[in-house]
Protein backbone atom coordinates (compact mmCIF):
# COMPACT_ATOMS: atom_id res chain seq x y z
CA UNK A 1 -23.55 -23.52 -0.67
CA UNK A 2 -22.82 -20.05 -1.94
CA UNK A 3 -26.36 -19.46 -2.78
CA UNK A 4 -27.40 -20.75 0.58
CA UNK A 5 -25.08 -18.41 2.29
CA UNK A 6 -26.39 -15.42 0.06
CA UNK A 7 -30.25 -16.44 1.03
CA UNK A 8 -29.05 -16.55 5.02
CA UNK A 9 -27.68 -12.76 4.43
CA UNK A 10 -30.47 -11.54 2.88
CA UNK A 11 -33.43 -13.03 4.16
CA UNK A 12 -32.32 -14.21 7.38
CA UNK A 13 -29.76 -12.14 8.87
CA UNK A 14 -30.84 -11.95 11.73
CA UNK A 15 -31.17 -14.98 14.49
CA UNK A 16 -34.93 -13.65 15.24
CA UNK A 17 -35.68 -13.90 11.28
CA UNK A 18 -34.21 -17.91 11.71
CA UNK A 19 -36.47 -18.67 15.18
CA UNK A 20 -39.30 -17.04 13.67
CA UNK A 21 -39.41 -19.42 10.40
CA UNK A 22 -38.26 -21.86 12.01
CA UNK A 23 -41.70 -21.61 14.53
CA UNK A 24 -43.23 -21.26 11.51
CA UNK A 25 -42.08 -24.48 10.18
CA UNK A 26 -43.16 -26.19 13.06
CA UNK A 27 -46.36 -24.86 12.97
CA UNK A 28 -47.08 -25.58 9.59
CA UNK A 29 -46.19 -29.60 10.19
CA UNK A 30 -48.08 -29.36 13.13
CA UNK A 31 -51.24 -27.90 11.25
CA UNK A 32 -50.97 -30.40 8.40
CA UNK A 33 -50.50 -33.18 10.66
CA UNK A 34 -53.06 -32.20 12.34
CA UNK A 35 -56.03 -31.96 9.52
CA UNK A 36 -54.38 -35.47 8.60
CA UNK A 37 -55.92 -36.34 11.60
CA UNK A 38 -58.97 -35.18 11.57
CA UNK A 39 -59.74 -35.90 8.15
CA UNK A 40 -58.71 -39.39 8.04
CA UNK A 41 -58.01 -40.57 11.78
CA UNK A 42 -61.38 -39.20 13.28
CA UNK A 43 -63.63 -38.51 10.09
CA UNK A 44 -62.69 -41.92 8.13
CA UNK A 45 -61.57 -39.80 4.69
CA UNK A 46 -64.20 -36.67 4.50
CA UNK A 47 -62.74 -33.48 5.03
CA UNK A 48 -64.16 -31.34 8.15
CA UNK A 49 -64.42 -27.61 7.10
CA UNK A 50 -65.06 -26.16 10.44
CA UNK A 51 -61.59 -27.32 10.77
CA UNK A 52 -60.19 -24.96 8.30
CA UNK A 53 -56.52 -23.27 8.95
CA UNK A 54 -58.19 -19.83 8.91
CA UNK A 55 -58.76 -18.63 12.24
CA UNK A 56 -57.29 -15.92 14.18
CA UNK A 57 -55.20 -18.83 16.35
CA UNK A 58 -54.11 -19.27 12.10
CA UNK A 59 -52.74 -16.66 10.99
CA UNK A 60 -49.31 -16.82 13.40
CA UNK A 61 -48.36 -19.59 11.11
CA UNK A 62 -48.43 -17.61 7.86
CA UNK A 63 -46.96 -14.67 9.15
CA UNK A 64 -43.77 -16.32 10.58
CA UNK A 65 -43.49 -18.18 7.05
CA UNK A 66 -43.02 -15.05 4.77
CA UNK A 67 -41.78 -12.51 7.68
CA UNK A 68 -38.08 -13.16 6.64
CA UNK A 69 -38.82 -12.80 3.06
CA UNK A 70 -40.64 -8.71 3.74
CA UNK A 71 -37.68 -6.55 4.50
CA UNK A 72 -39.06 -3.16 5.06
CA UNK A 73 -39.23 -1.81 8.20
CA UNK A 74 -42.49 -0.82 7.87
CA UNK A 75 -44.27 -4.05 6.92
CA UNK A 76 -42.21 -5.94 9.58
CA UNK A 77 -43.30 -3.72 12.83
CA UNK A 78 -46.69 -4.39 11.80
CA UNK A 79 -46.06 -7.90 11.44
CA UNK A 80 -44.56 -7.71 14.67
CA UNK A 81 -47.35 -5.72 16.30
CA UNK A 82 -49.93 -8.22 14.78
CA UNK A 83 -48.00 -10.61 16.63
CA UNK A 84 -47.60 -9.25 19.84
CA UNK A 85 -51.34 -7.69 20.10
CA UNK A 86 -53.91 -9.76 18.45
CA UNK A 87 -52.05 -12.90 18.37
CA UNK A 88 -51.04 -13.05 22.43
CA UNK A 89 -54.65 -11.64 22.80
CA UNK A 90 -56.06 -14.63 20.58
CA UNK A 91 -53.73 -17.04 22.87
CA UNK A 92 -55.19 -15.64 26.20
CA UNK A 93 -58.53 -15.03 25.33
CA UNK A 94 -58.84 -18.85 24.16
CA UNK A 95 -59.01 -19.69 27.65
CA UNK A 96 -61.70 -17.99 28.92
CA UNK A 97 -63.54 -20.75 27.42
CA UNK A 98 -61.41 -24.26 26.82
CA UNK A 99 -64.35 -25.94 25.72
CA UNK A 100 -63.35 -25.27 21.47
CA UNK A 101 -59.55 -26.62 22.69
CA UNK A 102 -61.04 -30.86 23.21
CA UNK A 103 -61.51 -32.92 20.83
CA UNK A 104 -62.29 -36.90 20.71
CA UNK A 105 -58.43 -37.79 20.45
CA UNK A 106 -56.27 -36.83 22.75
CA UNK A 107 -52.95 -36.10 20.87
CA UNK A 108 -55.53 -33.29 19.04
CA UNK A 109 -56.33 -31.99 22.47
CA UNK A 110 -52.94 -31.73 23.31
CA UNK A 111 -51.87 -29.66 20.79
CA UNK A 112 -54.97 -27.63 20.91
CA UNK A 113 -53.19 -26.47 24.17
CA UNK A 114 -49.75 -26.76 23.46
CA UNK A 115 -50.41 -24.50 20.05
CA UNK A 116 -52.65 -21.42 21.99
CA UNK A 117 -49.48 -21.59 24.80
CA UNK A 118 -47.09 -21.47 22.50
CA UNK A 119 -49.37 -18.33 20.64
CA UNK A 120 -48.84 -16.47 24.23
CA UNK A 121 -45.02 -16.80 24.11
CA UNK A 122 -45.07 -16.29 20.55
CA UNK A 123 -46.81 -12.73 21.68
CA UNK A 124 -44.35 -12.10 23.94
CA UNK A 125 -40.93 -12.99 22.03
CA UNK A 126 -42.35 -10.75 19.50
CA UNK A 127 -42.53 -8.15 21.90
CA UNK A 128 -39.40 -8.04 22.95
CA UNK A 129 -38.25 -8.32 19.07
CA UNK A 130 -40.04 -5.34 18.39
CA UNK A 131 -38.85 -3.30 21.38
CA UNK A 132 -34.81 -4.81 20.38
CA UNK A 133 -35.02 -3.74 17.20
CA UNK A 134 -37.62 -0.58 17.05
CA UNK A 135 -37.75 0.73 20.36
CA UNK A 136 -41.10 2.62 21.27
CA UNK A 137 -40.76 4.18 17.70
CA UNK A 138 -43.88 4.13 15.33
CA UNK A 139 -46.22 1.53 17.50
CA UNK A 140 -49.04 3.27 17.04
CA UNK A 141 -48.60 3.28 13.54
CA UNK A 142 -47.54 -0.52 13.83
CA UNK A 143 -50.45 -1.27 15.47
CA UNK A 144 -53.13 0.87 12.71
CA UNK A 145 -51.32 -1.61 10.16
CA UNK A 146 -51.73 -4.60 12.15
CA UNK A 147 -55.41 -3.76 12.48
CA UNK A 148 -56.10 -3.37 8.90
CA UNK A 149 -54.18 -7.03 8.08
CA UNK A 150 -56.66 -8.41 11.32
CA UNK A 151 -59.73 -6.56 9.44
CA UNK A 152 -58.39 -7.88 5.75
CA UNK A 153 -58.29 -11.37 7.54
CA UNK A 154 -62.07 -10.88 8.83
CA UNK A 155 -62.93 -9.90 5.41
CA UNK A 156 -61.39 -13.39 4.06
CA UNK A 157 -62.66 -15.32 6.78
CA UNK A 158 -66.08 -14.03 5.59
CA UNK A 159 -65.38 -14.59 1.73
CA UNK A 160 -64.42 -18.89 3.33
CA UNK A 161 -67.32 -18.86 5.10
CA UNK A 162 -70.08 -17.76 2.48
CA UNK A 163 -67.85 -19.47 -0.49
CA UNK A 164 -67.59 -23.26 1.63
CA UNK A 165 -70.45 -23.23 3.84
CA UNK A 166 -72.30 -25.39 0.88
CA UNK A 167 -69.53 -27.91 1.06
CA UNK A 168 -70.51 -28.25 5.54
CA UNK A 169 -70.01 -26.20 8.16
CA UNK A 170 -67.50 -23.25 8.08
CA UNK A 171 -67.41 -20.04 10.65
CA UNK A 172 -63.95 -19.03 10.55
CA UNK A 173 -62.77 -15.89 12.88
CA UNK A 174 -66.37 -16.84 14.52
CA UNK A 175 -68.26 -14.48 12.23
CA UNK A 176 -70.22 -16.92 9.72
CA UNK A 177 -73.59 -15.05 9.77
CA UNK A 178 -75.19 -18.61 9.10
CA UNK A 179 -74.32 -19.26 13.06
CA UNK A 180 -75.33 -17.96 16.38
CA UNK A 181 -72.27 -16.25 18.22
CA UNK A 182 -70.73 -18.83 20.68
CA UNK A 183 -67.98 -16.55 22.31
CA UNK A 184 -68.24 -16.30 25.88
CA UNK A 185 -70.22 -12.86 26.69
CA UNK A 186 -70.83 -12.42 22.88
CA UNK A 187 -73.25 -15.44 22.65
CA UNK A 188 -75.59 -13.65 25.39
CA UNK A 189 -74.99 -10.23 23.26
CA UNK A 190 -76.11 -12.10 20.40
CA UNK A 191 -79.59 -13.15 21.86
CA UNK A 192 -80.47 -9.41 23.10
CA UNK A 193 -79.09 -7.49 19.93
CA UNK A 194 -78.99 -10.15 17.22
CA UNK A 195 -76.25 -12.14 15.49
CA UNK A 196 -74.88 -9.54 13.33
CA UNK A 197 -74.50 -6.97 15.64
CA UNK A 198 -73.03 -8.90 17.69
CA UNK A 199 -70.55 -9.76 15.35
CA UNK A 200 -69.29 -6.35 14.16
CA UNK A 201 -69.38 -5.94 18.17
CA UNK A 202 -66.93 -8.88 18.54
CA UNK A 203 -64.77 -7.54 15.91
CA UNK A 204 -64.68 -4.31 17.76
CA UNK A 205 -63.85 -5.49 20.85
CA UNK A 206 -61.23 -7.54 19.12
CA UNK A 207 -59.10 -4.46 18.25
CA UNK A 208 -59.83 -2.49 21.34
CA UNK A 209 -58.60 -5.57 23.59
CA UNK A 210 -55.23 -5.69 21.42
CA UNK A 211 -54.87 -2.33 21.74
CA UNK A 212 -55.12 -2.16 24.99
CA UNK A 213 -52.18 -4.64 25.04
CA UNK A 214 -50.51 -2.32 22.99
CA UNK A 215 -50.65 -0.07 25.12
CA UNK A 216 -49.16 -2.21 27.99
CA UNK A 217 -46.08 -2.79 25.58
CA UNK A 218 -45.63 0.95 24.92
CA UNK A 219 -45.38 1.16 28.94
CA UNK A 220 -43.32 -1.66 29.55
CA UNK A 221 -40.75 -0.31 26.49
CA UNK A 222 -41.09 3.67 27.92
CA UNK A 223 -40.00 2.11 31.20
CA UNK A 224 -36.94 -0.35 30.42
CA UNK A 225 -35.64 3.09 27.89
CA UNK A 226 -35.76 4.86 31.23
């Protein structure tokens, strides 16, 4: 019990720190239950690799699980900015196109939906975390760390996709050179300035669309310090 109380102080002293891993949590039973599914429910044993935890829509989940554990400042507003840039922008942008949220079985479909909803509020909670505990200080510099952990993701995603594309089909983050683009607006891109362009585009357009949302915390925390 003592121990357990010194863990709570330390790592979680905070009630933010215990929602957070607690989301976490519930994500990461969600995700496991969910390749359960499809590796045994709908594809009778073999394991489906497109199906990888290792997309954008992912990486939520492993940040809320080790967030309590990284105490400096530093590391934890760019956590936080990943969270409230790229990941709300990965839960909006998902719906532009719902088509990659069905599946054959409907419990899947439904928490295709209720996971990319639950991304948006994530987004938001985590914007009001950041705002609680940092103000407008340093989100700039938040943000340039957040975009290096989205481009050392890419990078990974990349290393999956060449690595376990013998094994089936892999394109995680949506980058697998092996595949045509299928994003809405980059697929077309694709066809008139080929694949690879089109995916360093999509990568750009990735961090200028979080940053723009960045930008519409930094207003919304200059005006409520007004």
């Amino acid at each position: 019990m003592k121990l357990s109380r010194s863990v709570t102080t330390k790592y979680f002293p905070a009630l933010s720190d215990r929602l957070l891993f607690l989301c976490g949590l519930l994500m990461l039973a969600s995700e496991i239950w969910k390749q359960y599914t499809l590796t045994f429910t709908l594809g009778g044993g073999s394991y489906n690799w497109w199906y990888f935890p290792f997309q954008l829509c992912s990486i939520p989940m492993y940040i809320l699980l080790v967030y309590p554990w990284l105490r400096r400042p530093g590391i934890r507003r760019a956590l936080l900015a990943f969270l409230m840039s790229y990941t709300l922008l990965g839960g909006i942008a998902v719906f532009a196109d719902t088509s990659g949220l069905h599946y054959p079985y409907a419990p899947l479909t439904i928490h295709s939906y209720m996971w990319h909803i639950f991304l948006i509020l994530l987004g938001i909670f985590c914007g009001v975390i950041y705002f609680y505990f940092f103000g407008n200080r340093n989100a700039l510099r938040a943000f340039a760390g957040s975009t290096g952990l989205y481009l050392i993701c890419c990078a990974a995603a990349e290393v999956f996709n060449l690595s376990f594309d013998r094994f089936g089909k892999i394109n995680m983050f949506y980058i697998n050179p092996d595949y045509q683009m299928q994003q809405v607006v980059f697929h077309g891109l694709s066809l008139v300035i080929g694949n690879q362009p089109a995916i360093l585009l999509y990568i750009a357009a990735t961090v200028f669309g979080a940053f723009l949302l960045l930008l519409v915390w930094k207003l919304l925390f200059r005006f409520l310090l007004r």
